[in-house]
PDB file of N, CA and C in Angstrom:
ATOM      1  N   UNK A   1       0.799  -1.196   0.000  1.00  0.00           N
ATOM      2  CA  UNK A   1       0.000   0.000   0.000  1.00  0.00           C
ATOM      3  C   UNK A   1       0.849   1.271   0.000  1.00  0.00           C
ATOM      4  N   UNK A   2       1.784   1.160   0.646  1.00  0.00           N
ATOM      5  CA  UNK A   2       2.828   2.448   0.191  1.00  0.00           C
ATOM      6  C   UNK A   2       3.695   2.769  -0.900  1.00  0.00           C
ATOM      7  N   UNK A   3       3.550   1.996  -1.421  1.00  0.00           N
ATOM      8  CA  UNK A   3       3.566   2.458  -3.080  1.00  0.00           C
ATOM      9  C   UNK A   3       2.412   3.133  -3.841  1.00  0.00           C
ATOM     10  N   UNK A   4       1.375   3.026  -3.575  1.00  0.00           N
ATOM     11  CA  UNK A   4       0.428   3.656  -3.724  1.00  0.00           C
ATOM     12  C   UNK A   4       0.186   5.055  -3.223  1.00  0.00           C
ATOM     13  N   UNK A   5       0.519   5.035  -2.291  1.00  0.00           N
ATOM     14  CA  UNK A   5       0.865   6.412  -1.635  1.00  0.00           C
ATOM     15  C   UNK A   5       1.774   7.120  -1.954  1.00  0.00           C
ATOM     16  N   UNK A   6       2.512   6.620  -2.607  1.00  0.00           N
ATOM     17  CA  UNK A   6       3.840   7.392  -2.861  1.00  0.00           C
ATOM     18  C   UNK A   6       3.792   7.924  -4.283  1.00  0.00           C
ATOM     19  N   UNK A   7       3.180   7.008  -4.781  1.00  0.00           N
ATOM     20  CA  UNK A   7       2.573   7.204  -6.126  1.00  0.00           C
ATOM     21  C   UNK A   7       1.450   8.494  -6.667  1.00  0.00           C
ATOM     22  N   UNK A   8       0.639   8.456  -5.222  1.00  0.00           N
ATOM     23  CA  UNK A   8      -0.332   9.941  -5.495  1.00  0.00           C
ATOM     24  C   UNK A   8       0.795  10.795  -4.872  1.00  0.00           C
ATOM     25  N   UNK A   9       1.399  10.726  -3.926  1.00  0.00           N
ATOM     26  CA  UNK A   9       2.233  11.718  -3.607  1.00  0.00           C
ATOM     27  C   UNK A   9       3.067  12.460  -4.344  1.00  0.00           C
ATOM     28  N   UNK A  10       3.955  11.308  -5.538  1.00  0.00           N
ATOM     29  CA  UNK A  10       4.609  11.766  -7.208  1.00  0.00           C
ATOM     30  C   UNK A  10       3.944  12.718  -7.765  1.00  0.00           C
ATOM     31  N   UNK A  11       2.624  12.226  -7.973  1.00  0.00           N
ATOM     32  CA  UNK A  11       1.712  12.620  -8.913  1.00  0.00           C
ATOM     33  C   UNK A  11       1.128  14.034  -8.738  1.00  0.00           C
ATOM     34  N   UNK A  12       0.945  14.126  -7.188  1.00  0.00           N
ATOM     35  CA  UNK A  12       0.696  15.413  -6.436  1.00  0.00           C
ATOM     36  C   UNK A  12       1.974  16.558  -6.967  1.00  0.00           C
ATOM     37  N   UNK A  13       3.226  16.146  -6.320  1.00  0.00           N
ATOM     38  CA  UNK A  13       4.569  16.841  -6.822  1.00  0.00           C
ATOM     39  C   UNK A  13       4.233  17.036  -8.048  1.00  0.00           C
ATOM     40  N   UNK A  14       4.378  16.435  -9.027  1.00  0.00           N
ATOM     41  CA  UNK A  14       4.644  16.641 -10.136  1.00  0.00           C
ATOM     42  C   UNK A  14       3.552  17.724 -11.165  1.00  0.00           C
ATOM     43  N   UNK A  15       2.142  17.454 -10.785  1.00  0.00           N
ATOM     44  CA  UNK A  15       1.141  18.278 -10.607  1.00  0.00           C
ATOM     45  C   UNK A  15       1.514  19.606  -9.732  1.00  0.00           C
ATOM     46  N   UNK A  16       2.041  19.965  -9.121  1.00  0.00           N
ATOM     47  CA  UNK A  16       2.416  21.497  -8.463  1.00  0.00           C
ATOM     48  C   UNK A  16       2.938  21.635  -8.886  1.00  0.00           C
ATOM     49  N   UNK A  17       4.562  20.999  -9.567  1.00  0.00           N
ATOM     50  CA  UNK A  17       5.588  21.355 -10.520  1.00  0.00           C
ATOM     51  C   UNK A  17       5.354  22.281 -11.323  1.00  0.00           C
ATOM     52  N   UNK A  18       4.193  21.665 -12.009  1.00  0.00           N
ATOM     53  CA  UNK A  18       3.582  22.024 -13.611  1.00  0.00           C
ATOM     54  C   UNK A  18       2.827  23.143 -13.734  1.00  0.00           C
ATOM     55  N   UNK A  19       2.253  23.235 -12.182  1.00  0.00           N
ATOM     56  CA  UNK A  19       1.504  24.058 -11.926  1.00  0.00           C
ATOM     57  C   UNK A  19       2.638  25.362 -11.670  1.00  0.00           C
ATOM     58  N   UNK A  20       3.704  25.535 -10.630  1.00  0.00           N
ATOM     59  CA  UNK A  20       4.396  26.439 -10.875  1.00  0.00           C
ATOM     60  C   UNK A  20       5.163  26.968 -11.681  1.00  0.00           C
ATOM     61  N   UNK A  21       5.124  26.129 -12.983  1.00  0.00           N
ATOM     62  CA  UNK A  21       5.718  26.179 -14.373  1.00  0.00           C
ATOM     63  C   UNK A  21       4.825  27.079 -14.996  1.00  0.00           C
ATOM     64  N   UNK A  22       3.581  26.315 -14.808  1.00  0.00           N
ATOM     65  CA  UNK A  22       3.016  27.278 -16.037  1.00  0.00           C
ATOM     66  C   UNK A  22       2.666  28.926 -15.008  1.00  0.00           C
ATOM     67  N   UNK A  23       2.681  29.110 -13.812  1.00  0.00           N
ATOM     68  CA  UNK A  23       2.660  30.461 -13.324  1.00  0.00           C
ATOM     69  C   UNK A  23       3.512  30.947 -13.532  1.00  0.00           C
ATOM     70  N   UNK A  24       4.725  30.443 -13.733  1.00  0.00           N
ATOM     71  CA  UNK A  24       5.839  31.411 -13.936  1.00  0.00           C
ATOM     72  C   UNK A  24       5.994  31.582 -15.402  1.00  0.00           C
ATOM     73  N   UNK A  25       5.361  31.183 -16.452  1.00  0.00           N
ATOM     74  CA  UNK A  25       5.129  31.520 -17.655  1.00  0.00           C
ATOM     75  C   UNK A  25       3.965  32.454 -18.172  1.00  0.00           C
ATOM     76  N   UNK A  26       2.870  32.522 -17.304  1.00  0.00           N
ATOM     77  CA  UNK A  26       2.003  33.614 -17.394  1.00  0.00           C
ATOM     78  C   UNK A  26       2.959  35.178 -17.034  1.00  0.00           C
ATOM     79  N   UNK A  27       3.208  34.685 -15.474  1.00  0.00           N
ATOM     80  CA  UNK A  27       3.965  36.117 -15.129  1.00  0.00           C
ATOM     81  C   UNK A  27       4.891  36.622 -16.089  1.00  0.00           C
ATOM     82  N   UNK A  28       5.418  36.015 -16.851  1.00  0.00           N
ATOM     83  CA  UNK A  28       6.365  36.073 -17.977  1.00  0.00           C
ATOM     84  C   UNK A  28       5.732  36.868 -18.820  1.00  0.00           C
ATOM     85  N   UNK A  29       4.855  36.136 -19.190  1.00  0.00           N
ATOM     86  CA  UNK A  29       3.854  36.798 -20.008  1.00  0.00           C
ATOM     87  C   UNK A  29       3.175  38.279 -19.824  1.00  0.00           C
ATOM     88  N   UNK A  30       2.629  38.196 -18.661  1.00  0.00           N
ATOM     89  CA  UNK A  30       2.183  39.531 -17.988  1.00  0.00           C
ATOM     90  C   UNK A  30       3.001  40.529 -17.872  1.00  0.00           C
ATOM     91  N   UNK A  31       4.398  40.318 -17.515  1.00  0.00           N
ATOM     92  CA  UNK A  31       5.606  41.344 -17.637  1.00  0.00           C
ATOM     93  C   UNK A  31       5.868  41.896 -18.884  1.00  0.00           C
ATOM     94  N   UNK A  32       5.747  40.901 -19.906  1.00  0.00           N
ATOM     95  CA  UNK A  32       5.943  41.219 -21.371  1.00  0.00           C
ATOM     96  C   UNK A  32       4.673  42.063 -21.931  1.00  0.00           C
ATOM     97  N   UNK A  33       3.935  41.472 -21.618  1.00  0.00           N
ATOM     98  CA  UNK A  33       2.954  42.859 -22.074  1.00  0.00           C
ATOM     99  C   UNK A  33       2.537  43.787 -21.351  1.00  0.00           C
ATOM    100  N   UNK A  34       2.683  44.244 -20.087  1.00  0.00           N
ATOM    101  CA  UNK A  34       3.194  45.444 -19.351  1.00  0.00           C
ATOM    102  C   UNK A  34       4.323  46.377 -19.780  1.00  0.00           C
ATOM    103  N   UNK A  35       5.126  45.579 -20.212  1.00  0.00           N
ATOM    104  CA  UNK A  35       6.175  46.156 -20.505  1.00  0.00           C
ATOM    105  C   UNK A  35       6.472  47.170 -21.875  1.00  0.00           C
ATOM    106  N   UNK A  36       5.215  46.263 -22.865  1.00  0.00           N
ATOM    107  CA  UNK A  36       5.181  46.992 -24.270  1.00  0.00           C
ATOM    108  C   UNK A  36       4.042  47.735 -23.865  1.00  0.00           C
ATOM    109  N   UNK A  37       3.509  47.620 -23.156  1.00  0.00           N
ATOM    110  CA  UNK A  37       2.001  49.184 -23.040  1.00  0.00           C
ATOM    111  C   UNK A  37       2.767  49.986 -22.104  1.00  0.00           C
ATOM    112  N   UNK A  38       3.713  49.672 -21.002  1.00  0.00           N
ATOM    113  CA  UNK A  38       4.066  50.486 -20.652  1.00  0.00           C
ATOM    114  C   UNK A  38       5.438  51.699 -21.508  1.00  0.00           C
ATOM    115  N   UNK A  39       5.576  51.216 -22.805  1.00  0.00           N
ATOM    116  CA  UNK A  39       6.656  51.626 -23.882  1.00  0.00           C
ATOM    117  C   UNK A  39       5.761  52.429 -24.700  1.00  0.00           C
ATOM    118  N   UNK A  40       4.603  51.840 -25.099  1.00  0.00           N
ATOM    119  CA  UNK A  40       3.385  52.772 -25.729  1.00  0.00           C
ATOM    120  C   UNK A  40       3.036  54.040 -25.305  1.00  0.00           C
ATOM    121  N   UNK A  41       2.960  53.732 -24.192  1.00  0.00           N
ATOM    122  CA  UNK A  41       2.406  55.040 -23.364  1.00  0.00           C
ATOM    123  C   UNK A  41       3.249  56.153 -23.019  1.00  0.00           C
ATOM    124  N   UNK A  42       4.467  55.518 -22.810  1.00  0.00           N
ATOM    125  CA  UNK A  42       5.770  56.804 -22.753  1.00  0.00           C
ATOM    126  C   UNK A  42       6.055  57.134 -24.083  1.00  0.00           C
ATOM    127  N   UNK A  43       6.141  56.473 -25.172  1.00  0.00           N
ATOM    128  CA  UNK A  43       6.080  56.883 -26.508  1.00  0.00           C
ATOM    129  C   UNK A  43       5.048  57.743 -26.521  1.00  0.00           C
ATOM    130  N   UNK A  44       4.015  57.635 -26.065  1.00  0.00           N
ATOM    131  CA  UNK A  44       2.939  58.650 -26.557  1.00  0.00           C
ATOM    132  C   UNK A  44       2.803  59.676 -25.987  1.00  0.00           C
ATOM    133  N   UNK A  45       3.853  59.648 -24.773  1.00  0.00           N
ATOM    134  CA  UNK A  45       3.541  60.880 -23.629  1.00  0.00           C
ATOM    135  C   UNK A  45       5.171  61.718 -24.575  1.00  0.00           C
ATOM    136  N   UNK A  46       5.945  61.641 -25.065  1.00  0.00           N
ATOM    137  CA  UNK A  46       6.921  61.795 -25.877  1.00  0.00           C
ATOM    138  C   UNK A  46       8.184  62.057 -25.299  1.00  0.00           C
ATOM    139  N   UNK A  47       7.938  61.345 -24.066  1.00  0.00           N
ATOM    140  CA  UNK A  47       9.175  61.043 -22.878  1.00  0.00           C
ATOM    141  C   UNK A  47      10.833  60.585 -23.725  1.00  0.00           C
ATOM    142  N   UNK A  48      11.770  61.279 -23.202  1.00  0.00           N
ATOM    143  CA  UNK A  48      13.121  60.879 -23.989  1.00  0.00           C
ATOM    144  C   UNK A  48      13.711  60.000 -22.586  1.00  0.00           C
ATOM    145  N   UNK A  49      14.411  59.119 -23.595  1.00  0.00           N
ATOM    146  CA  UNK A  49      14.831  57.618 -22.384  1.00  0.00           C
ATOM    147  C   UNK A  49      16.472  58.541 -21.989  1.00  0.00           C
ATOM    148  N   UNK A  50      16.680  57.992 -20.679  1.00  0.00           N
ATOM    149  CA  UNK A  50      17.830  58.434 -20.325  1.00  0.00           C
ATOM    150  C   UNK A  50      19.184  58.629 -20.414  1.00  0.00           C
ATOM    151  N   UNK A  51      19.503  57.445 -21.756  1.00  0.00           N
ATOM    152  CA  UNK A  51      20.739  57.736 -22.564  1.00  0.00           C
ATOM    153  C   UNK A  51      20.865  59.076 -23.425  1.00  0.00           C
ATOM    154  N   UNK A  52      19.622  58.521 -24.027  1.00  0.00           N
ATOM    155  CA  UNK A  52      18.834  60.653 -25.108  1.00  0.00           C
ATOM    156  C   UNK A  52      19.251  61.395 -23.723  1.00  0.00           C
ATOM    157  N   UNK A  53      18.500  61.922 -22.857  1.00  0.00           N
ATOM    158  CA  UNK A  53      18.674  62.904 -21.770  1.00  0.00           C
ATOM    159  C   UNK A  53      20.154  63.163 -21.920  1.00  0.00           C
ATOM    160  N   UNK A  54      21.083  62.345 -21.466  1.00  0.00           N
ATOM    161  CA  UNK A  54      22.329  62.193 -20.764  1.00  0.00           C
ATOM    162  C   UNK A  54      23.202  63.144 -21.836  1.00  0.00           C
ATOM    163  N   UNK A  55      22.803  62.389 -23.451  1.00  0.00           N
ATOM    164  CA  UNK A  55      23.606  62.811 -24.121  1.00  0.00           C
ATOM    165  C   UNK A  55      23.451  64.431 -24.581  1.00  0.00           C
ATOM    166  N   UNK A  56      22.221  64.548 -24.740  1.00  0.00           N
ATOM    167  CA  UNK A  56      22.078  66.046 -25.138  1.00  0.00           C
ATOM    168  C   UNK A  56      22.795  66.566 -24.124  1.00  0.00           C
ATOM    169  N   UNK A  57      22.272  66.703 -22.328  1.00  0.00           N
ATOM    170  CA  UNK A  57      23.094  67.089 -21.685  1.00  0.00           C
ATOM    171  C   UNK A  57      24.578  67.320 -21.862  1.00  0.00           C
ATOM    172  N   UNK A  58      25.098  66.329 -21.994  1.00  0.00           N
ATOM    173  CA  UNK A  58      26.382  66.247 -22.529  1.00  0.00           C
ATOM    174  C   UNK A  58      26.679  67.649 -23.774  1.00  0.00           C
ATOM    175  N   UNK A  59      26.395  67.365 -24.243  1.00  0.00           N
ATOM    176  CA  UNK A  59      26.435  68.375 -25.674  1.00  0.00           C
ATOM    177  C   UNK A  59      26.160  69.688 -25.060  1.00  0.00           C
ATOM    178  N   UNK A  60      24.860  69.824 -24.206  1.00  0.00           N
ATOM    179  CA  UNK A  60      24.939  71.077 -23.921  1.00  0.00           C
ATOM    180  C   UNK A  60      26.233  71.886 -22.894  1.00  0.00           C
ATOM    181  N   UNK A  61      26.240  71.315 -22.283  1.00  0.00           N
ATOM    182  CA  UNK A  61      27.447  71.472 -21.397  1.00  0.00           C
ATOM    183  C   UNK A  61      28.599  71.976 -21.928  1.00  0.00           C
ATOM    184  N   UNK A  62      28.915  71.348 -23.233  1.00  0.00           N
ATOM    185  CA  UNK A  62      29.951  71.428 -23.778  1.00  0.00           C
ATOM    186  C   UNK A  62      29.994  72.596 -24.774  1.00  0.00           C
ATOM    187  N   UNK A  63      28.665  72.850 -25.389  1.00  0.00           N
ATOM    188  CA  UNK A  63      27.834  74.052 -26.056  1.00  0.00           C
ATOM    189  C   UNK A  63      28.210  75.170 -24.785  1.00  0.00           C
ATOM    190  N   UNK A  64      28.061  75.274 -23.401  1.00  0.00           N
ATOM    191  CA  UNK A  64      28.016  76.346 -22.460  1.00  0.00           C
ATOM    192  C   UNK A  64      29.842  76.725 -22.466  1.00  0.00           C
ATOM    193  N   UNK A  65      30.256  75.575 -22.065  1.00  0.00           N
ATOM    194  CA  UNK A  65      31.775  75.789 -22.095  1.00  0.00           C
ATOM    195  C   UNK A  65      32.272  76.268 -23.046  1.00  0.00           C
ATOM    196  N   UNK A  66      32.225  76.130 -24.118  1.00  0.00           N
ATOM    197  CA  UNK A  66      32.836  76.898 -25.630  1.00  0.00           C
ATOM    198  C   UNK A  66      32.218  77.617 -25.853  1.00  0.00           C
ATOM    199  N   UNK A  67      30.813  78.415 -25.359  1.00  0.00           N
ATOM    200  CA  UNK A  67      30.579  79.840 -25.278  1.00  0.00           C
ATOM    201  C   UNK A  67      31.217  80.839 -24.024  1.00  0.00           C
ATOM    202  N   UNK A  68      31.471  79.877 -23.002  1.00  0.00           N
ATOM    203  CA  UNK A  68      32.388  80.696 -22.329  1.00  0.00           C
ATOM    204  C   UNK A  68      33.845  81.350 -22.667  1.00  0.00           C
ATOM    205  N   UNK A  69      34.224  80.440 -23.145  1.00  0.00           N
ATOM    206  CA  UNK A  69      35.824  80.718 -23.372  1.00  0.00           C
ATOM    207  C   UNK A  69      35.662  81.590 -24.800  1.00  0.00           C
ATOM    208  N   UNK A  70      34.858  81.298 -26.010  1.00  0.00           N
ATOM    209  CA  UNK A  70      34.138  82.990 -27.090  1.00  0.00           C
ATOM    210  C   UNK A  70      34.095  83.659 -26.393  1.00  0.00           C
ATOM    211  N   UNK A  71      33.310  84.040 -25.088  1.00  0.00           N
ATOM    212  CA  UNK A  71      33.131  85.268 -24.609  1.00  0.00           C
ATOM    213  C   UNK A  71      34.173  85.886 -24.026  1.00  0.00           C
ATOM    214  N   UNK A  72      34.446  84.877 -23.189  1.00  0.00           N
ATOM    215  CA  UNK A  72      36.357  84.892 -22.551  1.00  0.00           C
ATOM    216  C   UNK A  72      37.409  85.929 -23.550  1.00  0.00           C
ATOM    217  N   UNK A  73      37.262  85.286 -24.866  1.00  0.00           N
ATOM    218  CA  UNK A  73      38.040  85.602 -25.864  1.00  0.00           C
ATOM    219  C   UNK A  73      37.726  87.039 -26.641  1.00  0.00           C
ATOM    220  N   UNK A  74      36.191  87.199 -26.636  1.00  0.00           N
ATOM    221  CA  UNK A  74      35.535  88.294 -27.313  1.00  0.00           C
ATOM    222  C   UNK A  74      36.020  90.001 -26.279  1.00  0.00           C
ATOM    223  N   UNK A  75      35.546  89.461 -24.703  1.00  0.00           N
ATOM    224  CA  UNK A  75      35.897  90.162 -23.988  1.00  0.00           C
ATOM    225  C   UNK A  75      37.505  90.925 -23.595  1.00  0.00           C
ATOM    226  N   UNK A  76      38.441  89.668 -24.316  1.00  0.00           N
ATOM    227  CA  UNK A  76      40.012  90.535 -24.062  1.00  0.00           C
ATOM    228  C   UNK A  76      40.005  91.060 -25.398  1.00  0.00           C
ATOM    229  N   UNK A  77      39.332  90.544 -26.439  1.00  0.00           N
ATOM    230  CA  UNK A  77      39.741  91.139 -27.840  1.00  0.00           C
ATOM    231  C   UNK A  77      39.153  92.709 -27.732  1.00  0.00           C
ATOM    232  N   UNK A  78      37.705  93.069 -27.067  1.00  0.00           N
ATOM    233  CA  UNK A  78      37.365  94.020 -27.411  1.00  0.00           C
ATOM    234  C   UNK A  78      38.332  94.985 -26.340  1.00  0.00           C
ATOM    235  N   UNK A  79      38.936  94.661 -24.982  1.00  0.00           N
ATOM    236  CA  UNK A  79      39.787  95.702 -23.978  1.00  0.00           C
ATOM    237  C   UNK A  79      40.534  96.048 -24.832  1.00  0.00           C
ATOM    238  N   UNK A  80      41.029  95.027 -25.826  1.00  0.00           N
ATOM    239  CA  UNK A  80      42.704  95.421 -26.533  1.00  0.00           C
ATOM    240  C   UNK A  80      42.488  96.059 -27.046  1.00  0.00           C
ATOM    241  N   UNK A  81      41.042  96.466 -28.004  1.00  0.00           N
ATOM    242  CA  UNK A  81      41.059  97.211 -28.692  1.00  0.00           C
ATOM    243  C   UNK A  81      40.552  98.584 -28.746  1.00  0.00           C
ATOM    244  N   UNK A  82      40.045  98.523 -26.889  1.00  0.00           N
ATOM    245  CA  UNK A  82      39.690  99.778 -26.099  1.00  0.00           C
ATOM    246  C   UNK A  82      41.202 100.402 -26.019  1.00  0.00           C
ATOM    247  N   UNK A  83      41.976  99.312 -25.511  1.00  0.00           N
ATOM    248  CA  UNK A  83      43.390 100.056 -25.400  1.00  0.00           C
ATOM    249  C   UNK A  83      44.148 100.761 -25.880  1.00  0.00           C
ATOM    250  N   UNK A  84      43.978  99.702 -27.347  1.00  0.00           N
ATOM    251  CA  UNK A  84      44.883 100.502 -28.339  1.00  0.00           C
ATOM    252  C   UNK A  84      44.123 101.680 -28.777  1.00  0.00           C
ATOM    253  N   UNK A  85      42.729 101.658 -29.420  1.00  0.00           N
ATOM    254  CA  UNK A  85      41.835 102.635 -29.584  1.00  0.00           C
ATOM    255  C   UNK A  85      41.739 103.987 -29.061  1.00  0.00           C
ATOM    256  N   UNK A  86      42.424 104.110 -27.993  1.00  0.00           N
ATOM    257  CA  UNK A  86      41.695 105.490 -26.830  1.00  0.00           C
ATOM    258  C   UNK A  86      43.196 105.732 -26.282  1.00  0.00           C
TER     259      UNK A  86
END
Protein backbone atom coordinates (compact mmCIF):
# COMPACT_ATOMS: atom_id res chain seq x y z
CA UNK A 1 0.00 0.00 0.00
CA UNK A 2 2.83 2.45 0.19
CA UNK A 3 3.57 2.46 -3.08
CA UNK A 4 0.43 3.66 -3.72
CA UNK A 5 0.87 6.41 -1.63
CA UNK A 6 3.84 7.39 -2.86
CA UNK A 7 2.57 7.20 -6.13
CA UNK A 8 -0.33 9.94 -5.50
CA UNK A 9 2.23 11.72 -3.61
CA UNK A 10 4.61 11.77 -7.21
CA UNK A 11 1.71 12.62 -8.91
CA UNK A 12 0.70 15.41 -6.44
CA UNK A 13 4.57 16.84 -6.82
CA UNK A 14 4.64 16.64 -10.14
CA UNK A 15 1.14 18.28 -10.61
CA UNK A 16 2.42 21.50 -8.46
CA UNK A 17 5.59 21.35 -10.52
CA UNK A 18 3.58 22.02 -13.61
CA UNK A 19 1.50 24.06 -11.93
CA UNK A 20 4.40 26.44 -10.87
CA UNK A 21 5.72 26.18 -14.37
CA UNK A 22 3.02 27.28 -16.04
CA UNK A 23 2.66 30.46 -13.32
CA UNK A 24 5.84 31.41 -13.94
CA UNK A 25 5.13 31.52 -17.66
CA UNK A 26 2.00 33.61 -17.39
CA UNK A 27 3.97 36.12 -15.13
CA UNK A 28 6.37 36.07 -17.98
CA UNK A 29 3.85 36.80 -20.01
CA UNK A 30 2.18 39.53 -17.99
CA UNK A 31 5.61 41.34 -17.64
CA UNK A 32 5.94 41.22 -21.37
CA UNK A 33 2.95 42.86 -22.07
CA UNK A 34 3.19 45.44 -19.35
CA UNK A 35 6.18 46.16 -20.51
CA UNK A 36 5.18 46.99 -24.27
CA UNK A 37 2.00 49.18 -23.04
CA UNK A 38 4.07 50.49 -20.65
CA UNK A 39 6.66 51.63 -23.88
CA UNK A 40 3.38 52.77 -25.73
CA UNK A 41 2.41 55.04 -23.36
CA UNK A 42 5.77 56.80 -22.75
CA UNK A 43 6.08 56.88 -26.51
CA UNK A 44 2.94 58.65 -26.56
CA UNK A 45 3.54 60.88 -23.63
CA UNK A 46 6.92 61.80 -25.88
CA UNK A 47 9.18 61.04 -22.88
CA UNK A 48 13.12 60.88 -23.99
CA UNK A 49 14.83 57.62 -22.38
CA UNK A 50 17.83 58.43 -20.33
CA UNK A 51 20.74 57.74 -22.56
CA UNK A 52 18.83 60.65 -25.11
CA UNK A 53 18.67 62.90 -21.77
CA UNK A 54 22.33 62.19 -20.76
CA UNK A 55 23.61 62.81 -24.12
CA UNK A 56 22.08 66.05 -25.14
CA UNK A 57 23.09 67.09 -21.68
CA UNK A 58 26.38 66.25 -22.53
CA UNK A 59 26.43 68.38 -25.67
CA UNK A 60 24.94 71.08 -23.92
CA UNK A 61 27.45 71.47 -21.40
CA UNK A 62 29.95 71.43 -23.78
CA UNK A 63 27.83 74.05 -26.06
CA UNK A 64 28.02 76.35 -22.46
CA UNK A 65 31.78 75.79 -22.09
CA UNK A 66 32.84 76.90 -25.63
CA UNK A 67 30.58 79.84 -25.28
CA UNK A 68 32.39 80.70 -22.33
CA UNK A 69 35.82 80.72 -23.37
CA UNK A 70 34.14 82.99 -27.09
CA UNK A 71 33.13 85.27 -24.61
CA UNK A 72 36.36 84.89 -22.55
CA UNK A 73 38.04 85.60 -25.86
CA UNK A 74 35.53 88.29 -27.31
CA UNK A 75 35.90 90.16 -23.99
CA UNK A 76 40.01 90.54 -24.06
CA UNK A 77 39.74 91.14 -27.84
CA UNK A 78 37.37 94.02 -27.41
CA UNK A 79 39.79 95.70 -23.98
CA UNK A 80 42.70 95.42 -26.53
CA UNK A 81 41.06 97.21 -28.69
CA UNK A 82 39.69 99.78 -26.10
CA UNK A 83 43.39 100.06 -25.40
CA UNK A 84 44.88 100.50 -28.34
CA UNK A 85 41.84 102.64 -29.58
CA UNK A 86 41.69 105.49 -26.83
Amino acid sequence: MTTGSNRVLDEFAKLMTDAAGAAQGVRREMETAFNVQAERWLNKMDVVKREEFEAVREMAIKARDENDALRARIDALEARLAADGR
